[in-house]
C-alpha atoms as a PDB file:
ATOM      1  CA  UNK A   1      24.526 -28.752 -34.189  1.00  0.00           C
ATOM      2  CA  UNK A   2      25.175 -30.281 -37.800  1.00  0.00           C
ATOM      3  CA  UNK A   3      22.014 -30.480 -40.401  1.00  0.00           C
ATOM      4  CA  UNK A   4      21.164 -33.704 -40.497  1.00  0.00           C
ATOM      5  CA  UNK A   5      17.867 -35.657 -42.725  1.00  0.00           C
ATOM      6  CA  UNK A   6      15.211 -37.126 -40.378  1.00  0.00           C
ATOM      7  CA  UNK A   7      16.255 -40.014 -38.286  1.00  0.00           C
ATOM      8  CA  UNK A   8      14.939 -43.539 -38.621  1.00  0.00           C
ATOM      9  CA  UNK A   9      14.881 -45.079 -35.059  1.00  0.00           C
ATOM     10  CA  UNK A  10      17.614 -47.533 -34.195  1.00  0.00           C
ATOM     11  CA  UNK A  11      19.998 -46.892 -37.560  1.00  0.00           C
ATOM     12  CA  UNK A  12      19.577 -43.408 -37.252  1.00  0.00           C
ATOM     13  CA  UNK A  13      23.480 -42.980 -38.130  1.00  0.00           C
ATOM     14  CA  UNK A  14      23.222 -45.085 -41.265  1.00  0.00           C
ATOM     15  CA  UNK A  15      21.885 -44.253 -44.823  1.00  0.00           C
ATOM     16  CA  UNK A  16      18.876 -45.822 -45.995  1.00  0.00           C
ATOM     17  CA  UNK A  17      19.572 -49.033 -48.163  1.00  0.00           C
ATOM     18  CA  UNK A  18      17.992 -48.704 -51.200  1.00  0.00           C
ATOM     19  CA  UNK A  19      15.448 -51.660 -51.878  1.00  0.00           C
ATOM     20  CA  UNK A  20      15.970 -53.553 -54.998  1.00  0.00           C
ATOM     21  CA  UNK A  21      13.426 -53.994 -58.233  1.00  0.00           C
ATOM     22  CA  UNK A  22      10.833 -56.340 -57.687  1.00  0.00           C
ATOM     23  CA  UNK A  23      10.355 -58.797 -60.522  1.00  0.00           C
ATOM     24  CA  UNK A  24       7.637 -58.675 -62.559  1.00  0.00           C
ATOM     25  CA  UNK A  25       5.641 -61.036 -64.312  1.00  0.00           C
ATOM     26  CA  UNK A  26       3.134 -60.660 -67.668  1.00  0.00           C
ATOM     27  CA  UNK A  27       0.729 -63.391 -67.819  1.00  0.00           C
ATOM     28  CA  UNK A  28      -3.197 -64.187 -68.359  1.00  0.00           C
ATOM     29  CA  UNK A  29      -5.905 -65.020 -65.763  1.00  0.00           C
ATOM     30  CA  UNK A  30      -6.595 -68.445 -65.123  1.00  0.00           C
ATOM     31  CA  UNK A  31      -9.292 -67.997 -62.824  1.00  0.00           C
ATOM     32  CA  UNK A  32     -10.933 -65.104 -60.791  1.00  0.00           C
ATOM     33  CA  UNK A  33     -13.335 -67.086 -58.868  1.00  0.00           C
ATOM     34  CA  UNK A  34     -11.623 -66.440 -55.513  1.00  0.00           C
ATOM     35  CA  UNK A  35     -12.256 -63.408 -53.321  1.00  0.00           C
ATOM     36  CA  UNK A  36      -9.362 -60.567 -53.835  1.00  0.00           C
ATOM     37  CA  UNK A  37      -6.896 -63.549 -55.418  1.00  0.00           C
ATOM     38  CA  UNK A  38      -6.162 -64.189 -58.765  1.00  0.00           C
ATOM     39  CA  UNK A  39      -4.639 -67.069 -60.721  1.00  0.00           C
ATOM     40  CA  UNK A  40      -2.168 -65.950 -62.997  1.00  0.00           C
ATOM     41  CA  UNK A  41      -0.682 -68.226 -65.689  1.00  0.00           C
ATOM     42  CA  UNK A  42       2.705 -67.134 -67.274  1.00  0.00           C
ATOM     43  CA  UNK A  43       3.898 -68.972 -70.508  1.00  0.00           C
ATOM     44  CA  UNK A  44       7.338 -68.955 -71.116  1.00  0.00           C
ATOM     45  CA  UNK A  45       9.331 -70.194 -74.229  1.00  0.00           C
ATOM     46  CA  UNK A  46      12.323 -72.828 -73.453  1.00  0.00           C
ATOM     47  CA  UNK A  47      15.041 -73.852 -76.042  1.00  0.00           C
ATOM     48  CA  UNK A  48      15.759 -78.193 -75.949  1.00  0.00           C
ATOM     49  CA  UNK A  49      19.457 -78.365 -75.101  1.00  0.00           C
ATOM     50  CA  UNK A  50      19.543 -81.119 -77.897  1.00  0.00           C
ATOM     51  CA  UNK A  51      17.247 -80.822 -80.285  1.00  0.00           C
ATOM     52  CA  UNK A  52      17.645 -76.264 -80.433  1.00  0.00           C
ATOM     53  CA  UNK A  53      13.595 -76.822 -80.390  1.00  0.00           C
ATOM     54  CA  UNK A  54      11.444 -74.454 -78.728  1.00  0.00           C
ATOM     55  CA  UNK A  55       9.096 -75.456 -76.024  1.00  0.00           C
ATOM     56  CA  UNK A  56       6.155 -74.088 -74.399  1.00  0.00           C
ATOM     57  CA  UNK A  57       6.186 -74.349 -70.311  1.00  0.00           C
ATOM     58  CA  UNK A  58       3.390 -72.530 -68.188  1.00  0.00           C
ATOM     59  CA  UNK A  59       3.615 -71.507 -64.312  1.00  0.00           C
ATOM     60  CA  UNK A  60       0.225 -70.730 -62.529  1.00  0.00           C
ATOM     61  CA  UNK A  61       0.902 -68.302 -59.658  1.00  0.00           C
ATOM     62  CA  UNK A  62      -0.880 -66.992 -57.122  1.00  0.00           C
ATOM     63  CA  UNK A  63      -1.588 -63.197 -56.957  1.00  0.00           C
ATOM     64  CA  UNK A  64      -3.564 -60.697 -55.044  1.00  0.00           C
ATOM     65  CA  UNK A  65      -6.398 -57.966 -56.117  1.00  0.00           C
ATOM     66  CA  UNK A  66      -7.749 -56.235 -53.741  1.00  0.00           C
ATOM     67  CA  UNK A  67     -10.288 -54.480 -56.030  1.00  0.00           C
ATOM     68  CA  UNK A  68     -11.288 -58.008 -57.871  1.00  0.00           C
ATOM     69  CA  UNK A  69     -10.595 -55.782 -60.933  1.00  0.00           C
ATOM     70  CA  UNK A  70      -9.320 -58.742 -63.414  1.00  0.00           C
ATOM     71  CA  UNK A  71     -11.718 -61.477 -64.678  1.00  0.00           C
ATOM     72  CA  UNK A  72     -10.618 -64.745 -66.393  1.00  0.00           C
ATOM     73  CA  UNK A  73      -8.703 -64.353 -69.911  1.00  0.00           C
ATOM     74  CA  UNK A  74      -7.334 -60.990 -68.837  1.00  0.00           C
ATOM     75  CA  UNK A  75      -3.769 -60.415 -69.714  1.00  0.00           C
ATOM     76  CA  UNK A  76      -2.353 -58.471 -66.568  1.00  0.00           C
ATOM     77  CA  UNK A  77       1.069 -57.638 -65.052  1.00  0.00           C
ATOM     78  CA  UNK A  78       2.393 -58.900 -61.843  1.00  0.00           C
ATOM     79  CA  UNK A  79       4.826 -57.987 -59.327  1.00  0.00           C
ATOM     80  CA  UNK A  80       6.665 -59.938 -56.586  1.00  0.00           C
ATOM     81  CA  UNK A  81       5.836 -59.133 -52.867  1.00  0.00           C
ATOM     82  CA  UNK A  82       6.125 -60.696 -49.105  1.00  0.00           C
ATOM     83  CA  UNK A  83       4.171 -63.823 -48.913  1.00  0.00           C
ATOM     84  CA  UNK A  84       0.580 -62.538 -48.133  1.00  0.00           C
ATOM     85  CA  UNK A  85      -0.977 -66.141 -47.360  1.00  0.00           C
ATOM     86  CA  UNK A  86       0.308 -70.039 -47.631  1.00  0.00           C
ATOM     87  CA  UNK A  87       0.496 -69.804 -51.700  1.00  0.00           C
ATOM     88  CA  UNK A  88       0.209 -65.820 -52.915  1.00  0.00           C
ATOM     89  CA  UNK A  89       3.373 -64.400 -53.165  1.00  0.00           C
ATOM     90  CA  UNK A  90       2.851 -61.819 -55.919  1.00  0.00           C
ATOM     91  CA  UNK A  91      -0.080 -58.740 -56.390  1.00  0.00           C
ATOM     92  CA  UNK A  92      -1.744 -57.373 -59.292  1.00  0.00           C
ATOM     93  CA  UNK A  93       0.166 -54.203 -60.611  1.00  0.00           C
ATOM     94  CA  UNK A  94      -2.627 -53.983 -63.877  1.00  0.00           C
ATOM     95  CA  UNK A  95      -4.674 -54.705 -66.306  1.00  0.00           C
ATOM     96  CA  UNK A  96      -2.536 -54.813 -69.657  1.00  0.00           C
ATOM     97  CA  UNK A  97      -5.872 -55.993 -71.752  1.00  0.00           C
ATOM     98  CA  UNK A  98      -9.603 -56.953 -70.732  1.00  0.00           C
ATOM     99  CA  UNK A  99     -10.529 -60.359 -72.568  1.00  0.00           C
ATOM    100  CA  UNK A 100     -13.835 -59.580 -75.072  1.00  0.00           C
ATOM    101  CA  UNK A 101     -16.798 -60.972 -73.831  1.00  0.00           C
END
């Protein structure tokens, strides 16, 4: 009988496939009025293929916290994750910064 790790079910004869990095997102709170869901908005910068100037575009996405740790103005990091409802598709990973009150 040959030494063998513990088997996985139906694969059993394969190796495990490594999963990939999620991607991750830094952004601030748009709104924390929602039970355990956050709205996160992430600014990026975007050079004009013409005119080399630099513009500002924002995407508001939809994450979950299931402690309903960050509050509005909050910068925080985000990862990507299966879709949890219709709209969230990313969770909370942490708070980078609490805003001052």
């Amino acid at each position: 009988m040959s030494e063998q790790g513990p088997q996985l079910g139906q694969g059993a004869g394969q190796e495990a496939v490594a999963r990939k990095r999620r991607r991750t997102e830094e952004g601030v709170v748009a709104s924390g009025k929602m039970d355990k869901t956050i709205v996160v908005e992430v600014t990026r910068l975007k050079k004009h293929a013409r005119y080399d100037k630099y513009l500002r575009s924002k995407t508001r996405f939809y994450a979950h916290d299931e402690k309903n740790e960050a509050k509005a103005g909050d910068r925080v990091e985000i990862a990507e994750t299966r879709p949890l409802s219709k709209s969230k598709r990313w969770r909370l990973v942490r708070v980078l910064k609490r805003q001052e009150a």
